[in-house]
Structure formats: structure tokens, C-alpha cells
Protein backbone atom coordinates (compact mmCIF):
# COMPACT_ATOMS: atom_id res chain seq x y z
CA UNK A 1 149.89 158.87 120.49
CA UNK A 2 147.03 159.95 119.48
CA UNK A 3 143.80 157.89 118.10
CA UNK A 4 142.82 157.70 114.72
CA UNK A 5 139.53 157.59 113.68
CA UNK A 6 137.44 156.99 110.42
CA UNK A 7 135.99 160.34 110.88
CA UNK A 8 137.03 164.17 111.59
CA UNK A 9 135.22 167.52 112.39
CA UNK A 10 133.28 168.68 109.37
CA UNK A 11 132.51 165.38 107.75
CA UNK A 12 129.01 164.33 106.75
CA UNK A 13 128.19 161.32 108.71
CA UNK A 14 125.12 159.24 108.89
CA UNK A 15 124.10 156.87 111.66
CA UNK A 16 123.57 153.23 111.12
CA UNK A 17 122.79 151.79 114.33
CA UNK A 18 121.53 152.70 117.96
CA UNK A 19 118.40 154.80 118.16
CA UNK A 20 119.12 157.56 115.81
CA UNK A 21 119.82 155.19 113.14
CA UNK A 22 119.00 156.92 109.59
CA UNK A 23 119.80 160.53 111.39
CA UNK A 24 122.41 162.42 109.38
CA UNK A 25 124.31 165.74 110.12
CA UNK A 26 127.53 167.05 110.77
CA UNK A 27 130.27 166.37 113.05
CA UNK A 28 131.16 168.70 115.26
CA UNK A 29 133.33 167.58 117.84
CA UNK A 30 134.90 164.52 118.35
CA UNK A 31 136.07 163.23 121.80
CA UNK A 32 138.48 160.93 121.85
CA UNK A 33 138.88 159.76 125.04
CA UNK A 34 135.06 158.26 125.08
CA UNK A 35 135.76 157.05 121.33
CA UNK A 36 132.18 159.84 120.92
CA UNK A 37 131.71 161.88 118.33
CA UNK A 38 128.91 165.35 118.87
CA UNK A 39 126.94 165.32 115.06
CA UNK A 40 124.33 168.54 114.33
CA UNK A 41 120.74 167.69 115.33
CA UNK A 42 121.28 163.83 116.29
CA UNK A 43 120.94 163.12 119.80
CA UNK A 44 119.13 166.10 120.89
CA UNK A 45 119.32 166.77 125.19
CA UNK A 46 118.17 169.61 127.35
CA UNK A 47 120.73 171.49 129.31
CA UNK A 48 119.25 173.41 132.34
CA UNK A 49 121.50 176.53 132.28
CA UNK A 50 121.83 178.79 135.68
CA UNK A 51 121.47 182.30 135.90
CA UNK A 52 123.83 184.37 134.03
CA UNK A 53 124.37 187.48 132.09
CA UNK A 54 123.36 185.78 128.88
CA UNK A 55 120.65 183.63 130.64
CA UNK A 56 119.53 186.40 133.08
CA UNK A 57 116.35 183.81 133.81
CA UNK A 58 118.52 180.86 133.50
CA UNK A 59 117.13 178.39 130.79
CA UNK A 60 116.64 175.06 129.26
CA UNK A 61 118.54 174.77 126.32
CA UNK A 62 119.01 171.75 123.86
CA UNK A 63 122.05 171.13 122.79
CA UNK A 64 123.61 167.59 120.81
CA UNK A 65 124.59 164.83 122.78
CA UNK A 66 127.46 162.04 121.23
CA UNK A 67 126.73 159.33 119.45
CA UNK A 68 129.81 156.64 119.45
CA UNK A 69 132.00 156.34 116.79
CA UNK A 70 131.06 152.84 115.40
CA UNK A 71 128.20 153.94 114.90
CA UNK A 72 128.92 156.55 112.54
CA UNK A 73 129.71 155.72 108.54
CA UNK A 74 130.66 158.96 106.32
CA UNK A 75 127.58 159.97 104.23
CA UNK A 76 129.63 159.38 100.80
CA UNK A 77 130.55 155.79 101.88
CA UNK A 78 127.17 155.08 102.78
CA UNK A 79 125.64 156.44 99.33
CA UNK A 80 127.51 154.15 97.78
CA UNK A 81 126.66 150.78 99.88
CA UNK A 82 123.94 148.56 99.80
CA UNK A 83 122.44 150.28 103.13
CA UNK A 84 121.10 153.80 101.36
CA UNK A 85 118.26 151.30 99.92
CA UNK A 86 117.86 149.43 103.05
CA UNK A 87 118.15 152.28 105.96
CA UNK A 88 114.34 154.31 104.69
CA UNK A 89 112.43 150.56 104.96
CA UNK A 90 114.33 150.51 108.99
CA UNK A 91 113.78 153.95 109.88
């Protein structure tokens, strides 16, 4: 059976712990076997692609890592705890 998390594609998450704490975004992908979740613009990695016909040079290319689901609360929850005044004093 399948997991179930407190999060799916498309939601508006924000991070509250780890080293992108206070980063916001997107999910994108979640990957359930890793209990990982992809969000837009939070942690950031370089890809080194080979040559190819899109990447006739190859290239670096940056590209989201995952961040891990615990440490993920949905943006709406999080508006509406005690954390929105405390997370800009952390971060």
C-alpha cells in the first residue's frame, strides 16, 4: 500500500528545519521511497550534463535537490502558527 503523506505535488510548502529553513516554493515531486519531497528553488545542486543534442557542449545545470518530508509544513498551516513570527528572527 502505498504511503501517505501530509503533502502532494502542487502544494505550497515552507521549510522549518535543516539548512533551508524559511525557504518556500512548490512541490514538485515527491519520492516516496526516500520519504523526499523535490520543492522549486530550495535545495539548489549542479548537474554536469554530457554531450547531447540539446547540450551539444555538455553543461552544468542546476536543478532542485529533496528536502525530507518532516521537514516540510504546508504554507497555509504555517501562516496560521506561531512560527510565521518566529521563522524571519531564525533565518
Amino acid at each position: 500500500m502505498a504511503q501517505k503523506f501530509h503533502v502532494k505535488r502542487n502544494d505550497q510548502v515552507v521549510v522549518i528545519a535543516g539548512s533551508h529553513k524559511g525557504k518556500e516554493g512548490k512541490i514538485l515531486e515527491v519520492v516516496a521511497t526516500s520519504q523526499r519531497a523535490r520543492v522549486e528553488g530550495v535545495a539548489m545542486m549542479k548537474r554536469h550534463m554530457k554531450k547531447s543534442s540539446e547540450h551539444p557542449q555538455g553543461a552544468i545545470v542546476e536543478r532542485e535537490g529533496t528536502v525530507h518530508i518532516s521537514n516540510l509544513m504546508l504554507k497555509s498551516v504555517f501562516d496560521a502558527s506561531k512560527r510565521k513570527k518566529a521563522a524571519p528572527a531564525a533565518a
